[in-house]
C-alpha atoms as a PDB file:
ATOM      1  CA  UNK A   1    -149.878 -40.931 -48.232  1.00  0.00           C
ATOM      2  CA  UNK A   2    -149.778 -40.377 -44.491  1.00  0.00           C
ATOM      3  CA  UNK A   3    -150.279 -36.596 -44.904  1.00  0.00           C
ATOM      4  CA  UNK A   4    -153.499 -36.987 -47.934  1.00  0.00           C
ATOM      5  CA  UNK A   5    -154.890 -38.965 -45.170  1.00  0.00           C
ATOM      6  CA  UNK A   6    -154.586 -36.578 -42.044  1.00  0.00           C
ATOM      7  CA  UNK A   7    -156.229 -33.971 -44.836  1.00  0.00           C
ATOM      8  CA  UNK A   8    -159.049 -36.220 -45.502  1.00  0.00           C
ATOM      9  CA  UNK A   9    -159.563 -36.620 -41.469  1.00  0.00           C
ATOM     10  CA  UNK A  10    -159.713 -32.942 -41.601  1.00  0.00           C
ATOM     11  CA  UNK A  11    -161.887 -32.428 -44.110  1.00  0.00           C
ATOM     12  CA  UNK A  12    -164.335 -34.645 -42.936  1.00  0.00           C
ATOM     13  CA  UNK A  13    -164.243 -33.527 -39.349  1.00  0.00           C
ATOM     14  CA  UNK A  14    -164.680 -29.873 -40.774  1.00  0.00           C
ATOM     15  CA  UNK A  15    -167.914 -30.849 -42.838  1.00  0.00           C
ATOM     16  CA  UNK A  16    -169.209 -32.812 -39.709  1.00  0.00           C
ATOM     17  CA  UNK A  17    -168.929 -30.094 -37.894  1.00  0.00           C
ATOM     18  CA  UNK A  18    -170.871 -27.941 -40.243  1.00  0.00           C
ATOM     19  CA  UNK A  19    -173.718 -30.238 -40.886  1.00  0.00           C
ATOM     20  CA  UNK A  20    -174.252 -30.090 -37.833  1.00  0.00           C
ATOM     21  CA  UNK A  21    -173.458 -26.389 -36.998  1.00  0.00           C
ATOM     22  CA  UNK A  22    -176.433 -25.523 -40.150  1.00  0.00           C
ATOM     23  CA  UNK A  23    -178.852 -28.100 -39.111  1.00  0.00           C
ATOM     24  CA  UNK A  24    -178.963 -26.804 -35.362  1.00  0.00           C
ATOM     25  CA  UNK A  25    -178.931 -23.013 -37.038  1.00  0.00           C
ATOM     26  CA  UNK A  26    -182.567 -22.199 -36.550  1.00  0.00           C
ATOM     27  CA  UNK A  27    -182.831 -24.184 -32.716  1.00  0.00           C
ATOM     28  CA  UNK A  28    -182.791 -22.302 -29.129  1.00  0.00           C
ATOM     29  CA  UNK A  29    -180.197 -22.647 -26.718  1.00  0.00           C
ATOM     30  CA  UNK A  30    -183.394 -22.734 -24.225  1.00  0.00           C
ATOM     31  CA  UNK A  31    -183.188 -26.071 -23.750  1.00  0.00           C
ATOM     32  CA  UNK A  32    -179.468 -26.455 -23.913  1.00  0.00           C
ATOM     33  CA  UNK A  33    -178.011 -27.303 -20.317  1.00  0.00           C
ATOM     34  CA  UNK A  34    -174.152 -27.675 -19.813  1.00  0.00           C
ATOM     35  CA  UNK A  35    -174.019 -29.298 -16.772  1.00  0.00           C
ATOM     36  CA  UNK A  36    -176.003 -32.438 -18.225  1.00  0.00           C
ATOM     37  CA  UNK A  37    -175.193 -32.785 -21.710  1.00  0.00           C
ATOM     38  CA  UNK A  38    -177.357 -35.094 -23.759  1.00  0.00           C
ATOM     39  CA  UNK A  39    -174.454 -37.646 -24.571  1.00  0.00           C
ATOM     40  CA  UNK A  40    -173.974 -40.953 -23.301  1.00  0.00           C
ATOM     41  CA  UNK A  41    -171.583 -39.472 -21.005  1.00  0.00           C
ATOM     42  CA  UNK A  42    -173.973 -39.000 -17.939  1.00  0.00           C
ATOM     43  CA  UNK A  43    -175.264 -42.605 -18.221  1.00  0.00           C
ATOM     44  CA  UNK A  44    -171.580 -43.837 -18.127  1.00  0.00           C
ATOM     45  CA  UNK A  45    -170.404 -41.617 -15.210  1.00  0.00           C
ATOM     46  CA  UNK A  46    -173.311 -43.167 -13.343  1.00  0.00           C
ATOM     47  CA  UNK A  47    -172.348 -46.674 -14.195  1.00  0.00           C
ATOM     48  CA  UNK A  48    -168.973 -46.025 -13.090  1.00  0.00           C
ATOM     49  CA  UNK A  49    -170.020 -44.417  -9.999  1.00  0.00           C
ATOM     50  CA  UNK A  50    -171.729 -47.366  -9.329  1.00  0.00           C
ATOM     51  CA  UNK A  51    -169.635 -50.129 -10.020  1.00  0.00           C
ATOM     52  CA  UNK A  52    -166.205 -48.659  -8.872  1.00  0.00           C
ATOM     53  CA  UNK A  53    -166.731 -49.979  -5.205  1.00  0.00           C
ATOM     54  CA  UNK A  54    -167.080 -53.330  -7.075  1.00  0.00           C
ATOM     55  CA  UNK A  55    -164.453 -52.826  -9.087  1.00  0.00           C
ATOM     56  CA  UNK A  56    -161.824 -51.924  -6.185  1.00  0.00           C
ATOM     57  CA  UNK A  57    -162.723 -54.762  -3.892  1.00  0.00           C
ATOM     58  CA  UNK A  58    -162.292 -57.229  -6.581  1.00  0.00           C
ATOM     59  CA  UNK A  59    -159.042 -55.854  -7.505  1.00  0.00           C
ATOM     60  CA  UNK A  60    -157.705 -55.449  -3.492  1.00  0.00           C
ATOM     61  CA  UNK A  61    -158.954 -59.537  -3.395  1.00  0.00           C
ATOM     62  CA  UNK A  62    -156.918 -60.170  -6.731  1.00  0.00           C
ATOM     63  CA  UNK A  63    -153.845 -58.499  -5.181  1.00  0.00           C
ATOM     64  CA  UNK A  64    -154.213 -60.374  -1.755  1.00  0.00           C
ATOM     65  CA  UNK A  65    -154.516 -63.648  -3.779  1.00  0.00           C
ATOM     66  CA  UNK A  66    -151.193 -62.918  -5.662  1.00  0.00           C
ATOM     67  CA  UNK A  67    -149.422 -61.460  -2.751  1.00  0.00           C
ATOM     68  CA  UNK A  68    -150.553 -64.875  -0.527  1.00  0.00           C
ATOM     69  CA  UNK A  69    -147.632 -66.885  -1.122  1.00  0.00           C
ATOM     70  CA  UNK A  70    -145.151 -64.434  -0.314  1.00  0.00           C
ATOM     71  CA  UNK A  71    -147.126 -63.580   3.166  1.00  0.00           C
ATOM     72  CA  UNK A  72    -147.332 -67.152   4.215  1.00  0.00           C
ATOM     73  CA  UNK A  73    -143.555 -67.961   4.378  1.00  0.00           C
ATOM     74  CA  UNK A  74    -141.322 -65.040   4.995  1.00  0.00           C
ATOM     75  CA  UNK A  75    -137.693 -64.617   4.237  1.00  0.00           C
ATOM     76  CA  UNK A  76    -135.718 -66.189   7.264  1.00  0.00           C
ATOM     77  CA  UNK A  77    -132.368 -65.225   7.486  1.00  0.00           C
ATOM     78  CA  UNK A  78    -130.248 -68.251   8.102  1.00  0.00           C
ATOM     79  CA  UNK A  79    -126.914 -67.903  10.056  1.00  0.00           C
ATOM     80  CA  UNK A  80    -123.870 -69.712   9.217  1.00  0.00           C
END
């Protein structure tokens, strides 16, 4: 069963791929740019670019609130 699946994955990656390879047959590679693909890809990198700052200061102010309690009172060392 697992392996009549991983064939059908195949199968239908393989015919993806050649729809599309037949239906972009007769287009120009003019147009085509590699270093800004026309995903969604450069609209998330952008995103992320712009809310990592964000991102890192609200993590570094979670940390300091969970690391508090163990600044405030530190281990004394208590003689006998």
């Amino acid at each position: 069963m697992r392996y009549g699946l991983l064939v059908v994955l195949i199968c239908l990656a393989i015919a993806g791929d050649l729809g599309v390879y037949i239906a972009m047959h007769n287009d120009s590679f003019e147009s085509f740019d590699p270093l800004r693909p026309a995903t969604l890809l450069p609209i998330v990198a952008n995103r992320f670019c712009e809310h990592y700052p964000q991102v890192c200061d609200g993590l570094r102010d979670l940390a300091d609130k969970l690391a508090a309690p163990y600044r405030e009172h530190p281990p004394t060392r208590e003689s006998d």
